[in-house]
N, C-alpha and C. Protein backbone atom coordinates (compact mmCIF):
# COMPACT_ATOMS: atom_id res chain seq x y z
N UNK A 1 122.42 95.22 107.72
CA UNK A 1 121.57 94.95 106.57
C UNK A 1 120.64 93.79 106.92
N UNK A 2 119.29 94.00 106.07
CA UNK A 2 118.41 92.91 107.08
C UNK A 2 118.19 91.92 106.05
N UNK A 3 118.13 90.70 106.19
CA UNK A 3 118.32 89.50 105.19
C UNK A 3 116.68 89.48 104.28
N UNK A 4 116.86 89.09 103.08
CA UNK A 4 115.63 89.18 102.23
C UNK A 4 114.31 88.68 103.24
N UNK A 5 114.76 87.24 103.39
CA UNK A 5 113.72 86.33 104.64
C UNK A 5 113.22 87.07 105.62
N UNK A 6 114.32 87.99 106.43
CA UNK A 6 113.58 88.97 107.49
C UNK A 6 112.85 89.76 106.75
N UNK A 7 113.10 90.12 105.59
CA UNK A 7 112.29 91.60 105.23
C UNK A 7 110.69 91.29 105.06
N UNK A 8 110.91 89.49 104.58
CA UNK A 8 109.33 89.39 104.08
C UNK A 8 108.72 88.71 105.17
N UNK A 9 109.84 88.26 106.20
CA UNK A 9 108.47 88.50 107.41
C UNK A 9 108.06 89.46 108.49
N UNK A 10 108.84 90.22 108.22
CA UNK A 10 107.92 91.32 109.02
C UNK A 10 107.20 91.98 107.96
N UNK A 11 107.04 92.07 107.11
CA UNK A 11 106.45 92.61 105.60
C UNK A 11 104.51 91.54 105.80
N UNK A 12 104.68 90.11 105.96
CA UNK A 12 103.93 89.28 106.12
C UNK A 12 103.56 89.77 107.77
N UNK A 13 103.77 89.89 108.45
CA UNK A 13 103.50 90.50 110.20
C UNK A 13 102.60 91.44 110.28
N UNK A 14 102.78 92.27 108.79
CA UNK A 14 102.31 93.85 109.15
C UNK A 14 101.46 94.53 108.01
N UNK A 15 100.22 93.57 107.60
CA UNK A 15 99.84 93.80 106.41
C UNK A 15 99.71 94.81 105.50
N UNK A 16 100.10 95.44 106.57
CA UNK A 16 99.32 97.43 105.72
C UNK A 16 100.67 97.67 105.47
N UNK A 17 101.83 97.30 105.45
CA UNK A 17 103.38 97.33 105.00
C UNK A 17 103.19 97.52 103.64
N UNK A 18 103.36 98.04 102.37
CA UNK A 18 103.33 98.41 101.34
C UNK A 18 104.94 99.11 100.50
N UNK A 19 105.35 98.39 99.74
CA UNK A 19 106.42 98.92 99.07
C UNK A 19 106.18 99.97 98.17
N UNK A 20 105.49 100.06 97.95
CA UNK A 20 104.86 101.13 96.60
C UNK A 20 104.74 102.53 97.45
N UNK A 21 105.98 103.19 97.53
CA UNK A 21 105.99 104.61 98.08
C UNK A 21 106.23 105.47 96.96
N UNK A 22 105.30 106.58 97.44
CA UNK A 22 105.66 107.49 96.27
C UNK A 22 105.88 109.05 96.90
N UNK A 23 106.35 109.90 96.23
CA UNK A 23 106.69 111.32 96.57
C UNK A 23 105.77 111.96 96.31
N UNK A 24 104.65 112.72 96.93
CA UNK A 24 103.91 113.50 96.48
C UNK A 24 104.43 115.17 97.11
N UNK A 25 103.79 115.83 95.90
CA UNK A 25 104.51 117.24 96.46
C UNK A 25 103.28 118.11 95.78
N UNK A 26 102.46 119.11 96.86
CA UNK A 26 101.34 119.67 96.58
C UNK A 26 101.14 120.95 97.87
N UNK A 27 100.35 121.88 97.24
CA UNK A 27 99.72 123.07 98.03
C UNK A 27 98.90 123.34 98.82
N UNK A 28 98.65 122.88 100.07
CA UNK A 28 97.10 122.09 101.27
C UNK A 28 97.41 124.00 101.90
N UNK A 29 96.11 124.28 101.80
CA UNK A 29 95.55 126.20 102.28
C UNK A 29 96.96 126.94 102.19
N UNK A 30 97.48 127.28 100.96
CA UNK A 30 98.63 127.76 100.42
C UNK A 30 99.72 127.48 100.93
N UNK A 31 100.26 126.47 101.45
CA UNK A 31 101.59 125.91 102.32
C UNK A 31 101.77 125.25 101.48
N UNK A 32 103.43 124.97 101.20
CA UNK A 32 103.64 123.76 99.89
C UNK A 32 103.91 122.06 101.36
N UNK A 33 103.41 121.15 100.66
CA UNK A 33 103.85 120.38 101.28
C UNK A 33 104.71 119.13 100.44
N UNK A 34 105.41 118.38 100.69
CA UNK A 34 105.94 116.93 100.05
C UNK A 34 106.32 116.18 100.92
N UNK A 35 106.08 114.41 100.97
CA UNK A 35 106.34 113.65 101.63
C UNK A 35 105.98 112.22 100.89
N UNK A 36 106.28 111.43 101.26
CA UNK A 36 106.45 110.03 101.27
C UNK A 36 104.88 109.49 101.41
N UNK A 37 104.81 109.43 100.15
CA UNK A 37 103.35 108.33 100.50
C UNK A 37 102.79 106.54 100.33
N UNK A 38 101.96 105.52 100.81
CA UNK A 38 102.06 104.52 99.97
C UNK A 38 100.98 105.63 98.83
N UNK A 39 101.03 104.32 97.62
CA UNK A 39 100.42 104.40 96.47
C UNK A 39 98.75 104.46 96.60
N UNK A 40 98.37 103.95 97.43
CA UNK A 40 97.16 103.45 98.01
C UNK A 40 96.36 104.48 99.24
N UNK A 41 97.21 104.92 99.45
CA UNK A 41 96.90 105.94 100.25
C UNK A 41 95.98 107.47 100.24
N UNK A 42 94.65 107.24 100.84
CA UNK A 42 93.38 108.37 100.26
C UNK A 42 94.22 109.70 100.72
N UNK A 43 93.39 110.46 100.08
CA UNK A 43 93.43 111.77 100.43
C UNK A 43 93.18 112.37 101.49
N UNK A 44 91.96 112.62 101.76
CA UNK A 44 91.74 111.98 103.41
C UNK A 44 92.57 111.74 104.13
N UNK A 45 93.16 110.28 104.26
CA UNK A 45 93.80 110.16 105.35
C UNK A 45 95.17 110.75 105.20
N UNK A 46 95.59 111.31 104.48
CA UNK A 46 97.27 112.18 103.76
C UNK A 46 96.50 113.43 104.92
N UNK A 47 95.79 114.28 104.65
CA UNK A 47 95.45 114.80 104.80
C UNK A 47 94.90 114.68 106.84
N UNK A 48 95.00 114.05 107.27
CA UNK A 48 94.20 113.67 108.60
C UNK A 48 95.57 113.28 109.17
N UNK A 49 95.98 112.20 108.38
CA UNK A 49 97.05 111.71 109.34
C UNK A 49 98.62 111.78 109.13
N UNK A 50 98.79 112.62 108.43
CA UNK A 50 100.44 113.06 107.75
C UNK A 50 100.21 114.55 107.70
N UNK A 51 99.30 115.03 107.61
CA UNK A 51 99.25 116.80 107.98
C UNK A 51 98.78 117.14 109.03
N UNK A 52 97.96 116.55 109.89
CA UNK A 52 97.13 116.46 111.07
C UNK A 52 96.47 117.55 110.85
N UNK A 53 95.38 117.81 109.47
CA UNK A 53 94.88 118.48 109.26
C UNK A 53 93.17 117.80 109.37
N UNK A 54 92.88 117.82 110.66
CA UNK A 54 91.49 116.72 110.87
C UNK A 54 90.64 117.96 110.68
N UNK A 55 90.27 118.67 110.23
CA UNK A 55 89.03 118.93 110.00
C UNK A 55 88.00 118.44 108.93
N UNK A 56 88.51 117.80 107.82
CA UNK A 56 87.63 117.28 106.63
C UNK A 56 87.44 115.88 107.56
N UNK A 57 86.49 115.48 107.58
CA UNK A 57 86.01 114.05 107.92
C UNK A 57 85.92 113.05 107.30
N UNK A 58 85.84 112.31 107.82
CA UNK A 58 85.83 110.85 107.39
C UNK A 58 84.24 110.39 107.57
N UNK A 59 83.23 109.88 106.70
CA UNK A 59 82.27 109.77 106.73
C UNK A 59 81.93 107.97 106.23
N UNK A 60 81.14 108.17 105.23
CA UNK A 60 80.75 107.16 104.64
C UNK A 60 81.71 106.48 103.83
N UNK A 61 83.06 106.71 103.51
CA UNK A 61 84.12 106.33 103.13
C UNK A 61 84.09 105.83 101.14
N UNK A 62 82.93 106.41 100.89
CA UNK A 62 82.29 106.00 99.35
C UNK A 62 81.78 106.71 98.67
N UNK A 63 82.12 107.82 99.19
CA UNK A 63 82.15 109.53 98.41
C UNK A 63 80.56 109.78 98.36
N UNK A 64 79.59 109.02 99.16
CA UNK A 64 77.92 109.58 99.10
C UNK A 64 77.92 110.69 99.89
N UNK A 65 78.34 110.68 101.04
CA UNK A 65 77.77 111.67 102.01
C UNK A 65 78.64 113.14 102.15
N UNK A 66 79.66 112.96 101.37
CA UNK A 66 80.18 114.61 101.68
C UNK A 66 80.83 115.41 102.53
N UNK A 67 81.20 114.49 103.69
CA UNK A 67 82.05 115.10 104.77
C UNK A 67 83.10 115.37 104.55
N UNK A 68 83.61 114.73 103.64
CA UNK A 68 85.52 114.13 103.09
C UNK A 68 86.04 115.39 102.16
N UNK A 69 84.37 116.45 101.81
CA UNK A 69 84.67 116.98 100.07
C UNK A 69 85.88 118.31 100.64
N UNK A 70 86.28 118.69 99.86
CA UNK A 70 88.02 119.28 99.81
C UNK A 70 88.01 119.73 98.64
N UNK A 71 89.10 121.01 98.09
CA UNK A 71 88.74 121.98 97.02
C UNK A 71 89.85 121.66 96.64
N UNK A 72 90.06 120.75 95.09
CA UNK A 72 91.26 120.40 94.48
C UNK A 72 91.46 121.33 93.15
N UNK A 73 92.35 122.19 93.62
CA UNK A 73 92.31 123.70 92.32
C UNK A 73 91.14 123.98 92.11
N UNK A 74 90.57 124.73 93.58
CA UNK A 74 89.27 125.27 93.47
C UNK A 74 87.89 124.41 93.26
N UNK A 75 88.25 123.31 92.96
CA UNK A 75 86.75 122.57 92.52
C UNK A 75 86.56 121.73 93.57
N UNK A 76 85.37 121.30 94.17
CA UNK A 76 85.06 120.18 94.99
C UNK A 76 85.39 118.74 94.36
N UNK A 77 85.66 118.08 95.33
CA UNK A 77 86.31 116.35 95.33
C UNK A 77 86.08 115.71 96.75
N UNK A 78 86.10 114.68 96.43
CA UNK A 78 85.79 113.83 97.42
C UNK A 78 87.46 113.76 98.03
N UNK A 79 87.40 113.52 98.91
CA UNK A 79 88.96 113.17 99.38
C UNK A 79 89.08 111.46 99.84
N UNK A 80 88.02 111.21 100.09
CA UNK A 80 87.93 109.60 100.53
C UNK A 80 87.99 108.99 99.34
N UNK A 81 87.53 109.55 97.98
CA UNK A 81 87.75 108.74 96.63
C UNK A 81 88.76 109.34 95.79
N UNK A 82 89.71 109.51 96.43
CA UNK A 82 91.04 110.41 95.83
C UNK A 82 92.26 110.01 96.35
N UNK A 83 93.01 109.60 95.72
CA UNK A 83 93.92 109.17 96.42
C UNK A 83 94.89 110.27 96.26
N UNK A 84 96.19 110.30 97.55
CA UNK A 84 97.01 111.16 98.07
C UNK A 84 98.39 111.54 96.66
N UNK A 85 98.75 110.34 95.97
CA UNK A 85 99.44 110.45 94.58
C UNK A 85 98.50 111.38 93.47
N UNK A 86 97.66 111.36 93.67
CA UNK A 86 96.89 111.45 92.24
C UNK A 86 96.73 113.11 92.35
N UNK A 87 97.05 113.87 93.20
CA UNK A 87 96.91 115.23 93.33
C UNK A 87 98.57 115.99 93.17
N UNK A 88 99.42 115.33 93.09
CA UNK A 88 100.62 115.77 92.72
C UNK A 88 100.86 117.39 92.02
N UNK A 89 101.26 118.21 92.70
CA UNK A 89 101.32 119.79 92.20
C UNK A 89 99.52 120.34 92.07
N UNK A 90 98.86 119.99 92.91
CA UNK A 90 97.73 120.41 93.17
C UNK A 90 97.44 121.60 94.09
N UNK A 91 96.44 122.09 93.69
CA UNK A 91 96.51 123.33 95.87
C UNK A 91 95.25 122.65 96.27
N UNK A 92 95.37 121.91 97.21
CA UNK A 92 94.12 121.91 97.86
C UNK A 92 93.49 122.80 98.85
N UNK A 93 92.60 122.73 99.03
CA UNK A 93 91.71 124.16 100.41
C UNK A 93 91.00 122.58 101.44
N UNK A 94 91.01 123.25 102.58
CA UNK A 94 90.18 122.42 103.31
C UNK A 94 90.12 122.95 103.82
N UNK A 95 88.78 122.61 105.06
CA UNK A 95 88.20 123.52 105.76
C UNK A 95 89.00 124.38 106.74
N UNK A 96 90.17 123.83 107.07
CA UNK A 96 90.65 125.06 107.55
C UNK A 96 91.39 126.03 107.01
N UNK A 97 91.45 125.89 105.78
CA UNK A 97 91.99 127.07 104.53
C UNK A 97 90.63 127.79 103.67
N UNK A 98 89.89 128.00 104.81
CA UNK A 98 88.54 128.83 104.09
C UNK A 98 88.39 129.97 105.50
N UNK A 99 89.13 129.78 106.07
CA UNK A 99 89.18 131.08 107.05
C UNK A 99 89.52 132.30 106.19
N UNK A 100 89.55 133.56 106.89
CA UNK A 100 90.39 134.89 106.59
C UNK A 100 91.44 134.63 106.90
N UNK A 101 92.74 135.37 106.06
CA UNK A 101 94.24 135.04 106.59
C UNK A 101 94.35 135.52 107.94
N UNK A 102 93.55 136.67 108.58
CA UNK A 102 93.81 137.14 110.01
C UNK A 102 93.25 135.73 110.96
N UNK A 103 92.40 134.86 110.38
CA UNK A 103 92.69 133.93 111.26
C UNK A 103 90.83 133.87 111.74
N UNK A 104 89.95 135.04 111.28
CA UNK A 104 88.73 135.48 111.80
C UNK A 104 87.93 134.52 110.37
N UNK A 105 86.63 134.32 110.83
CA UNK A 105 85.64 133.56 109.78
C UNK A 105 85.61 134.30 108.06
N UNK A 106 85.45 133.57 107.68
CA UNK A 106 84.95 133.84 106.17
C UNK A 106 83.56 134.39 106.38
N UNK A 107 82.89 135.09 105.22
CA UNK A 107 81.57 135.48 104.66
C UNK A 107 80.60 134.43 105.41
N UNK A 108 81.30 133.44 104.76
CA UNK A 108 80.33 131.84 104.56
C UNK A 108 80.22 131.18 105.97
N UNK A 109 81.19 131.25 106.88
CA UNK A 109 81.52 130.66 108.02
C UNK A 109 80.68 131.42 108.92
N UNK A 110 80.81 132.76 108.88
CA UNK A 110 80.10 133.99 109.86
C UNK A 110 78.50 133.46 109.83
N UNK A 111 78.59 133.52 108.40
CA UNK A 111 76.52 133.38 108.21
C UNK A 111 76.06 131.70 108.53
N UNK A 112 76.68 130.89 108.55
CA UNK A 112 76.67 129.98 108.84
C UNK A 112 75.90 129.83 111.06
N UNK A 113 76.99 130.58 111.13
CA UNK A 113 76.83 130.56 112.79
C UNK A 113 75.97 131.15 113.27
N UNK A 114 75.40 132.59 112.09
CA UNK A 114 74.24 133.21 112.50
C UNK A 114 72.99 132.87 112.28
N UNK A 115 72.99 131.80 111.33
CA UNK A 115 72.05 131.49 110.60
C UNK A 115 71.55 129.97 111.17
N UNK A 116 72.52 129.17 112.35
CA UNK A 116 72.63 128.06 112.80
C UNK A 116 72.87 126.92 111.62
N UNK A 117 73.71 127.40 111.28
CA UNK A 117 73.96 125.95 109.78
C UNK A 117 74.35 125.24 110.09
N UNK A 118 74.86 124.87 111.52
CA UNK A 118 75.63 123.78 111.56
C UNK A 118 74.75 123.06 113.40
N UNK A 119 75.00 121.93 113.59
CA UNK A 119 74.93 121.53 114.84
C UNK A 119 75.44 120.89 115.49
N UNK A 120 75.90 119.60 115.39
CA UNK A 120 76.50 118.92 115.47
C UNK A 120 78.16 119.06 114.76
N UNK A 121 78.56 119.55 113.69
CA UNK A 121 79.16 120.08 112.71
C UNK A 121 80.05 119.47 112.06
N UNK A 122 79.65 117.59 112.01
CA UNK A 122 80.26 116.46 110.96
C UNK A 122 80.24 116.76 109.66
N UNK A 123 79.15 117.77 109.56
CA UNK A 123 78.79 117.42 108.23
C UNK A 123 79.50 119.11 107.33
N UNK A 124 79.55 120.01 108.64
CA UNK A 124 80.04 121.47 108.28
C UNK A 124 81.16 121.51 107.10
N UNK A 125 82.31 120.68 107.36
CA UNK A 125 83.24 120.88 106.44
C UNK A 125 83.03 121.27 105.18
N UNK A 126 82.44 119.35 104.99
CA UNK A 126 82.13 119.43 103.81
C UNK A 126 80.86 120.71 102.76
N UNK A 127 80.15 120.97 103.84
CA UNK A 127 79.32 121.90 103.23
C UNK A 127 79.66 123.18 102.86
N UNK A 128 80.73 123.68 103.83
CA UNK A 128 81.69 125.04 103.65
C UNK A 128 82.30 124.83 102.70
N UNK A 129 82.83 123.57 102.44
CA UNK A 129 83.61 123.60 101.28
C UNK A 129 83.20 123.42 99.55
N UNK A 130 82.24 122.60 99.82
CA UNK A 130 80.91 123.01 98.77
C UNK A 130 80.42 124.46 98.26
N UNK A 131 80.00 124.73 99.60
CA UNK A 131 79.29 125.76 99.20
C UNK A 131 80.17 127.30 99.09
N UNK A 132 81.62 126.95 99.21
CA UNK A 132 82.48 128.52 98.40
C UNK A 132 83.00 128.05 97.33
N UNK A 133 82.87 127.01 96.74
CA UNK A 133 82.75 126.56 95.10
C UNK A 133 81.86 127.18 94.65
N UNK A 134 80.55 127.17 95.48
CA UNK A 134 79.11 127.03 94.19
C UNK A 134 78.83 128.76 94.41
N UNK A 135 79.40 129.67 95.63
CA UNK A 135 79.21 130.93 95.63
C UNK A 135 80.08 131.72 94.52
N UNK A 136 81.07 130.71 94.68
CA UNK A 136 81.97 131.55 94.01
C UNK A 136 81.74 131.35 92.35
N UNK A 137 81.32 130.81 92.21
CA UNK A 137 80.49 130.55 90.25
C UNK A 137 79.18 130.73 90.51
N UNK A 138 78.47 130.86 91.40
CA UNK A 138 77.14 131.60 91.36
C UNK A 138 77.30 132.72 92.30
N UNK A 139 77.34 133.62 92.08
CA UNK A 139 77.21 134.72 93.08
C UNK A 139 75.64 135.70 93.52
N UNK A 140 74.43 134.93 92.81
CA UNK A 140 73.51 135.59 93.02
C UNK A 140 72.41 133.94 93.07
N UNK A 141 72.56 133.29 93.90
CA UNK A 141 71.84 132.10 93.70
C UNK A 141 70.32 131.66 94.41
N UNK A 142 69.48 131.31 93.87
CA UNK A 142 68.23 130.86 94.36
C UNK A 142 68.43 129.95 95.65
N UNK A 143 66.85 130.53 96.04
CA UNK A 143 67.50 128.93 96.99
C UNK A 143 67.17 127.16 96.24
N UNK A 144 66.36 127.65 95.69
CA UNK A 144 66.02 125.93 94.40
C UNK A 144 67.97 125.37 94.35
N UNK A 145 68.32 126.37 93.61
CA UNK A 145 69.97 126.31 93.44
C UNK A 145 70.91 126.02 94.51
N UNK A 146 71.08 126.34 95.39
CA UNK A 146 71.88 126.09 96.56
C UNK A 146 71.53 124.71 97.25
N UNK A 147 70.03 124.61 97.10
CA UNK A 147 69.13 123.10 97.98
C UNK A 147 70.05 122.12 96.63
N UNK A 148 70.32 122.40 95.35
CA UNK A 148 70.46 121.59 94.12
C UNK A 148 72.31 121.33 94.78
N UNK A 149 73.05 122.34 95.16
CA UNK A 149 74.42 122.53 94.99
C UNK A 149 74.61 121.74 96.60
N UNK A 150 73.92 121.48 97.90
CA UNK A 150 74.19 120.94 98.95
C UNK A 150 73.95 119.70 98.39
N UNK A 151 73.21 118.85 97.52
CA UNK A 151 72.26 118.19 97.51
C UNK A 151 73.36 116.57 97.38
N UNK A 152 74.55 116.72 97.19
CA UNK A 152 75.44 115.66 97.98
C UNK A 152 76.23 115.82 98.87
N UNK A 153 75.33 116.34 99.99
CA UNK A 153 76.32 116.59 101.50
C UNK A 153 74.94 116.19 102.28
N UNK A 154 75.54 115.30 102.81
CA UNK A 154 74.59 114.61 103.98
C UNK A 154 74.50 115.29 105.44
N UNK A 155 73.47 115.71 105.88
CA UNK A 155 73.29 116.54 106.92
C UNK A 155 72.15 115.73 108.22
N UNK A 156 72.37 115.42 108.75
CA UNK A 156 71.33 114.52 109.74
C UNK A 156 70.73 115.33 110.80
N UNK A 157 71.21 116.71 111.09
CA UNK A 157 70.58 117.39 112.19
C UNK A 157 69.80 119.04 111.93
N UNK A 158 70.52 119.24 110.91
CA UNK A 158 69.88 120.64 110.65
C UNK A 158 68.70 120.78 110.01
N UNK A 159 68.38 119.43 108.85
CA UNK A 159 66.87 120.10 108.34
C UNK A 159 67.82 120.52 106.55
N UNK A 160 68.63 121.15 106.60
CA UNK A 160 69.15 122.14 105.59
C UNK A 160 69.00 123.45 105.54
N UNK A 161 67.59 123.55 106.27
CA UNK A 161 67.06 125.18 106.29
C UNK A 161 68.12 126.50 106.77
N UNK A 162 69.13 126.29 107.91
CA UNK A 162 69.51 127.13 107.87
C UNK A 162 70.66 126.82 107.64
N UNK A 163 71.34 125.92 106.86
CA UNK A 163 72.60 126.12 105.71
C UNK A 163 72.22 126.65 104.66
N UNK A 164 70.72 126.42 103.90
CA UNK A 164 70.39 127.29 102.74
C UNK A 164 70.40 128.47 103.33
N UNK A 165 69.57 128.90 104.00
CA UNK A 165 69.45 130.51 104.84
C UNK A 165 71.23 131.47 104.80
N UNK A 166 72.01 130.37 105.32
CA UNK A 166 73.35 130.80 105.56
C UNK A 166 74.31 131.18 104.27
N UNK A 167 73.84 130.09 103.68
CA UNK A 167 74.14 130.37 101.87
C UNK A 167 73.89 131.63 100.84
N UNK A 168 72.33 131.87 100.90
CA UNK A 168 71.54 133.09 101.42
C UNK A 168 72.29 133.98 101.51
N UNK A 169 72.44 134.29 102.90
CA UNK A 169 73.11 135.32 103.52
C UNK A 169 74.29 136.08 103.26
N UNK A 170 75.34 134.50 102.74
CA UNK A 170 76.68 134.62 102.46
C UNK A 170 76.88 135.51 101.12
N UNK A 171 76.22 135.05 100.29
CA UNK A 171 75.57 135.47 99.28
C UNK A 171 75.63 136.70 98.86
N UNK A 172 74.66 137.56 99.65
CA UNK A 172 73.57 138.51 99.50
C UNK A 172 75.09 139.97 100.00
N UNK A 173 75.84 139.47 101.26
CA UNK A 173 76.90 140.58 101.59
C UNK A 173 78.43 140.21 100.44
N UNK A 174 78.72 139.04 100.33
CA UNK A 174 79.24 139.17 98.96
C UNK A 174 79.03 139.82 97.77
N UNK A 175 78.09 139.90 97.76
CA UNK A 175 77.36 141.01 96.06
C UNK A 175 77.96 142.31 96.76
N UNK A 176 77.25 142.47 98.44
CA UNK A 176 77.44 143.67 98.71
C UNK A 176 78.95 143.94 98.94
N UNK A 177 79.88 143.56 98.39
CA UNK A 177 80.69 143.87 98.97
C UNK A 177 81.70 143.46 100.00
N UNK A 178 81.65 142.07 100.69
CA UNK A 178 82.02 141.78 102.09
C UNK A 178 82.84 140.96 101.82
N UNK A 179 83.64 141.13 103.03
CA UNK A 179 84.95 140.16 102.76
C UNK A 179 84.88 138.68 103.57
């Protein structure tokens, strides 16, 4: 047993030491998960560094730019302004729960690659994950609308042109039909 005095100095040693653990228990791309979290602890990093699920990024860390965004019961959220407690019995999607279950691209992902939506692809996540929110409640959308629905996801290399184009696209074989 370790004496009170030891506890609070290695407690004082190790600043990010936090007593405030909590149990979170939630649904990340239909897998149930539960574990031990601090209280303080983003979503994001639950997500990055306790699921080693790194595909949502870490960006501007202040929910402007959109890399972080993640589908909390279907709706977009920031994950950097969310903390890992606060989603308790939630399903989240992240970008790698927007595949097909065979493991092959989505609608959105396919037109994306044909359409060059991505380049660099910091910013891809978040925009995939955006943009099968806003398809999926708009299914016939302008491009005015889609430029309106990217329009907090920060993109530094593409222009936007061919993520709208890809949006577009995704779009247009969804109506038709496509899986």
């Amino acid at each position: 047993m370790t004496s009170p005095a030891v506890q609070a100095a290695g407690a004082a040693a190790n600043p990010h030491h936090s007593a405030d653990m909590r149990r979170v228990s939630l649904r990340v791309n239909g897998k149930p998960y539960s574990a031990e979290v601090e209280s303080r602890t983003t979503l994001v990093d639950f997500l990055r560094h306790s699921l080693l699920l790194t595909g949502t990024h870490v960006g501007c860390e202040h929910g402007v730019c959109g890399a972080c965004t993640i589908l909390i019961d279907g709706r977009s959220a920031r994950s950097c302004l969310t903390l890992a407690v606060q989603v308790e019995g939630c399903d989240i999607t992240t970008i790698e729960g927007l595949a097909n279950a065979d493991g092959s691209l989505s609608i959105l992902q396919q037109a994306f690659s044909e359409k060059h939506g991505l380049q660099c692809g910091f910013c891809t996540p978040g925009m995939l994950t955006t943009l099968s929110e806003f398809l999926r409640d708009h299914p016939a959308p302008s491009e005015q609308q889609v430029r309106e629905a990217i329009s907090g996801n920060l993109c530094r290399c593409t222009g936007y042109q061919g993520i709208v184009e890809a949006a577009l696209l995704a779009a247009s074989r969804i109506a038709a039909g496509g899986r």
